[in-house]
N, C-alpha and C. Protein backbone atom coordinates (compact mmCIF):
# COMPACT_ATOMS: atom_id res chain seq x y z
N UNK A 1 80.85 116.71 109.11
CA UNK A 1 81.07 115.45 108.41
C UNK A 1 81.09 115.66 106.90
N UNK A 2 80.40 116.72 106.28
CA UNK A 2 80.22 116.72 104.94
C UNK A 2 81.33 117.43 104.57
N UNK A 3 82.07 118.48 105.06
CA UNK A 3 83.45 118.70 104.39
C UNK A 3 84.34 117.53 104.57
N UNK A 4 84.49 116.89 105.46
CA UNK A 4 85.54 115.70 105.62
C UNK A 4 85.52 114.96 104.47
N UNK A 5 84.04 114.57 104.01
CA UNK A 5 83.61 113.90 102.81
C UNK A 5 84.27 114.46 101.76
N UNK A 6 83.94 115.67 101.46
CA UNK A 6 84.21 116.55 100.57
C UNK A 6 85.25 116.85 99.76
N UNK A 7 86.28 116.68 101.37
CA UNK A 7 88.18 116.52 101.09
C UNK A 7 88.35 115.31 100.51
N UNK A 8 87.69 113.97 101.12
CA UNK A 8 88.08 112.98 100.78
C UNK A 8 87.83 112.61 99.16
N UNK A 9 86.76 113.37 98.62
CA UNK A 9 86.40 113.24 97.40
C UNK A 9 86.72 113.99 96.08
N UNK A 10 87.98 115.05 96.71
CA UNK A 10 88.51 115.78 95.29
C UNK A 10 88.72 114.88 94.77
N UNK A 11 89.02 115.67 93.52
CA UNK A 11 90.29 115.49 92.21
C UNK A 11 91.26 115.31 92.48
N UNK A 12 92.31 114.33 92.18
CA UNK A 12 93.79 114.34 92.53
C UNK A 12 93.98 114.76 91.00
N UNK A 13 95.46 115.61 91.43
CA UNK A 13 96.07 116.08 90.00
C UNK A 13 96.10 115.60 88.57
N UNK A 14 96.00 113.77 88.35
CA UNK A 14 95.85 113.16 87.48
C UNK A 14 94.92 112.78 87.07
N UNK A 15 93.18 113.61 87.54
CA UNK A 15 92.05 113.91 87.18
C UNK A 15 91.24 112.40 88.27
N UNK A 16 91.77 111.86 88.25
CA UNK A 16 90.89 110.54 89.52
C UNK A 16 90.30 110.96 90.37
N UNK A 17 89.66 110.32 90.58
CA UNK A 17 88.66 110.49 91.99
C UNK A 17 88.81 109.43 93.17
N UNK A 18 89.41 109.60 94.26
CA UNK A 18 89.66 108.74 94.97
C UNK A 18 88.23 108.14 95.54
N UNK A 19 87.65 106.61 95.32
CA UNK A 19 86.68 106.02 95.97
C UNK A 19 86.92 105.88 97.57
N UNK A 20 85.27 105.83 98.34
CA UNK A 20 85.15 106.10 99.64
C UNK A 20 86.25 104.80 99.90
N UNK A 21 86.92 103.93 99.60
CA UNK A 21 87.71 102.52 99.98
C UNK A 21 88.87 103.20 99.44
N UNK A 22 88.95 104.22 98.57
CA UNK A 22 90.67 104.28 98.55
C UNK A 22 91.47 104.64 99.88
N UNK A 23 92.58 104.62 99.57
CA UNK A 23 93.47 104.99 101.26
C UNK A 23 94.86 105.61 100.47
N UNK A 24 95.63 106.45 101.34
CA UNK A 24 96.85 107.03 101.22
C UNK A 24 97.89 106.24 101.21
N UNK A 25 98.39 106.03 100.60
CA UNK A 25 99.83 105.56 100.34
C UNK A 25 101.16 106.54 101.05
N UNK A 26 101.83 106.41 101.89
CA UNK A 26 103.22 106.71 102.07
C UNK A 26 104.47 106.43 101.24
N UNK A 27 105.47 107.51 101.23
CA UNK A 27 106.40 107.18 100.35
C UNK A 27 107.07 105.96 100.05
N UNK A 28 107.46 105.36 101.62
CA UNK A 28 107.89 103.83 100.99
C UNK A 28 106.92 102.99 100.54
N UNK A 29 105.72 103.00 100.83
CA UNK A 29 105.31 101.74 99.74
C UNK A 29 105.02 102.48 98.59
N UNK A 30 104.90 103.64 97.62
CA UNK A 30 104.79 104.12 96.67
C UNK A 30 105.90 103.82 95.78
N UNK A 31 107.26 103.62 96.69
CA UNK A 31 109.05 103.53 96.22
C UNK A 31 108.71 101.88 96.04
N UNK A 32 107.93 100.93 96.80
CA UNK A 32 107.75 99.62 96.58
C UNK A 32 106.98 99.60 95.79
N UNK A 33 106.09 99.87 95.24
CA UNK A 33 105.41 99.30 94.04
C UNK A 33 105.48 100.10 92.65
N UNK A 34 106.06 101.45 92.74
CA UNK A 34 106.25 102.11 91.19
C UNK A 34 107.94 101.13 91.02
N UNK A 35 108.94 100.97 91.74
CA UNK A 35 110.27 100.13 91.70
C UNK A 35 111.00 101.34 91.55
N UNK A 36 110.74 102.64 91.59
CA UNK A 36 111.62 103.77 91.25
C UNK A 36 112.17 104.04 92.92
N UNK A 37 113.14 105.16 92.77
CA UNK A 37 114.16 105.70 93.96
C UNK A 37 113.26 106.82 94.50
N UNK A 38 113.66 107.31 95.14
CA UNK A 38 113.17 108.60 96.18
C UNK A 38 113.35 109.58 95.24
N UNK A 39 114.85 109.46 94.52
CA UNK A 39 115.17 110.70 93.76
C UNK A 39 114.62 110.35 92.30
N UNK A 40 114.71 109.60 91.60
CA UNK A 40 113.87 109.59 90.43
C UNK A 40 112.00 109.73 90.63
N UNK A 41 111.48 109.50 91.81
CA UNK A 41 110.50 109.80 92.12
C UNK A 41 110.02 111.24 91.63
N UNK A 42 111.32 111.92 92.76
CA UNK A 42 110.76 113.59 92.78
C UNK A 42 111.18 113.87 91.39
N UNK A 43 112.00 113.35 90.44
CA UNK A 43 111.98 114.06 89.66
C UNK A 43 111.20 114.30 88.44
N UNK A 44 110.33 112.43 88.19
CA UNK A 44 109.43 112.42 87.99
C UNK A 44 108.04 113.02 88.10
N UNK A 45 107.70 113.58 89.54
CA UNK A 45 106.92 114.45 90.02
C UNK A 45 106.71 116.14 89.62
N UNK A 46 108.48 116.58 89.54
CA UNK A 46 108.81 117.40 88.57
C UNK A 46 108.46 117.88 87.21
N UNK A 47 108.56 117.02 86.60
CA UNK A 47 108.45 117.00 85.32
C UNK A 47 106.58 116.62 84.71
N UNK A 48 106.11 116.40 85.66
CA UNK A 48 104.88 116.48 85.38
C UNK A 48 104.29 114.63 85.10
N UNK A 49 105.29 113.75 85.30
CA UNK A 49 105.08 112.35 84.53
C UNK A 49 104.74 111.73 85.56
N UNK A 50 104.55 111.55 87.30
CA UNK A 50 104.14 111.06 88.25
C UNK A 50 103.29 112.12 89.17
N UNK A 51 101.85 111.11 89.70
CA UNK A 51 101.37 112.39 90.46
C UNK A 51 101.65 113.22 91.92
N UNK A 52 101.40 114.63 91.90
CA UNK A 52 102.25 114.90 93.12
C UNK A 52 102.02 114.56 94.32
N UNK A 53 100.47 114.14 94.54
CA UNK A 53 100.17 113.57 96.01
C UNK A 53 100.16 114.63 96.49
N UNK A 54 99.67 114.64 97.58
CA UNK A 54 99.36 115.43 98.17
C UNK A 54 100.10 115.50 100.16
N UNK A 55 99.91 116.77 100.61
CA UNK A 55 100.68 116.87 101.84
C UNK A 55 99.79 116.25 103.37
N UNK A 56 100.45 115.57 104.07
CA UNK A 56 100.09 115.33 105.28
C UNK A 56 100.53 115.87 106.12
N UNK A 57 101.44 116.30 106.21
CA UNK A 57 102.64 117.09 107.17
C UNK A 57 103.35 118.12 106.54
N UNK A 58 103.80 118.67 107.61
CA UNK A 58 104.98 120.07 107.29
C UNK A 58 106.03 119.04 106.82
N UNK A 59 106.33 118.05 106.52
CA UNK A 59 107.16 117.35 106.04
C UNK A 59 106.99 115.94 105.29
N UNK A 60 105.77 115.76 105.26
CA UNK A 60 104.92 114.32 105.08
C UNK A 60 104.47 114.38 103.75
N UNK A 61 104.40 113.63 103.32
CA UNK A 61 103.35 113.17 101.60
C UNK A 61 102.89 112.27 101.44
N UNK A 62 101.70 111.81 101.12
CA UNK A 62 100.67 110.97 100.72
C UNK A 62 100.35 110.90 99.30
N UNK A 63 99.66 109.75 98.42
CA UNK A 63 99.30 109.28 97.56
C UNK A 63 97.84 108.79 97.22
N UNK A 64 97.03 108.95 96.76
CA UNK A 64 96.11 107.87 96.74
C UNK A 64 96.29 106.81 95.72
N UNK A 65 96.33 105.56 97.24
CA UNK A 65 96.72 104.44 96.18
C UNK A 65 96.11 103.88 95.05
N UNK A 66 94.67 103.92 95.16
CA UNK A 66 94.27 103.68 93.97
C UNK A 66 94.18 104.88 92.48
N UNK A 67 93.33 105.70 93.02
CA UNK A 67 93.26 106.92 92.00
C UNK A 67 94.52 107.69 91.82
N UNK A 68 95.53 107.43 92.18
CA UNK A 68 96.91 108.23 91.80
C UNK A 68 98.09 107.03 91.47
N UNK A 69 98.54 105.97 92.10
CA UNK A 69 99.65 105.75 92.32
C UNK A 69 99.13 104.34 91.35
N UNK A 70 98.14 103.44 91.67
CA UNK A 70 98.12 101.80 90.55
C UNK A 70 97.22 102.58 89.43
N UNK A 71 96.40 103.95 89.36
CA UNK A 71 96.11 104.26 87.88
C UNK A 71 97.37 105.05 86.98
N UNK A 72 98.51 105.59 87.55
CA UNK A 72 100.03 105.53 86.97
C UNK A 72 100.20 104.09 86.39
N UNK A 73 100.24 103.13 87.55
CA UNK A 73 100.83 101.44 87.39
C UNK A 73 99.99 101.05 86.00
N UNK A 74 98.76 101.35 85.79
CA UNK A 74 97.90 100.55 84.97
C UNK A 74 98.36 101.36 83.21
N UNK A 75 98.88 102.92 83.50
CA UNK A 75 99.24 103.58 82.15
C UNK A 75 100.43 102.99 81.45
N UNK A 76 101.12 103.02 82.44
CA UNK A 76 102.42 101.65 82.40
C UNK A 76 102.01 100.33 81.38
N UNK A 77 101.16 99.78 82.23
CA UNK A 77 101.09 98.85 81.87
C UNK A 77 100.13 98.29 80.31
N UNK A 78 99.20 99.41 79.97
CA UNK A 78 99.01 99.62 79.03
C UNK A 78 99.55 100.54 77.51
N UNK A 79 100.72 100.40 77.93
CA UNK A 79 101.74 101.03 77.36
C UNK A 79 102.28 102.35 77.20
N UNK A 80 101.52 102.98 78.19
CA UNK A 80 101.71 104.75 77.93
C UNK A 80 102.87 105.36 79.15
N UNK A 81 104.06 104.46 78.36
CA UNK A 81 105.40 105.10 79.14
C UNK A 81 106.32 106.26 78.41
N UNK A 82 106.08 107.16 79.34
CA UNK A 82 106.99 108.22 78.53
C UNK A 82 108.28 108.28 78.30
């Protein structure tokens, strides 16, 4: 149980800490609430200006919605658009 914890409690790339209530985000609702495309996504991700999330699958990607994907929304919104 205490590694499960453990995973659940890194660092995501954009230094956050996901709280025991955060949850993963999937690509389409990440594409629904940043308003960006699939492909400006990745390229954003690219370039270092969106975070990369992390893998669920040999083909899958996840977000944490709070500590990754609405603390992006909130830099936004406090004016720190690149």
């Amino acid at each position: 149980m205490a590694a499960k914890t453990e995973t659940i409690h890194q660092q995501t790339k954009q230094g956050g800490i996901p709280q025991p209530h955060d949850r993963a985000a999937r690509l389409p609702e990440v594409l629904q609430l940043t308003g960006k495309s699939k492909t400006t996504l990745y390229e954003d991700i690219r370039a270092g200006r969106f975070p990369a999330g992390f893998r669920i699958g040999k083909r899958a990607r996840a977000w944490w919605l709070n500590a990754d994907v609405m603390a992006w929304l909130e830099t936004r919104k406090a004016g720190g658009v690149q």
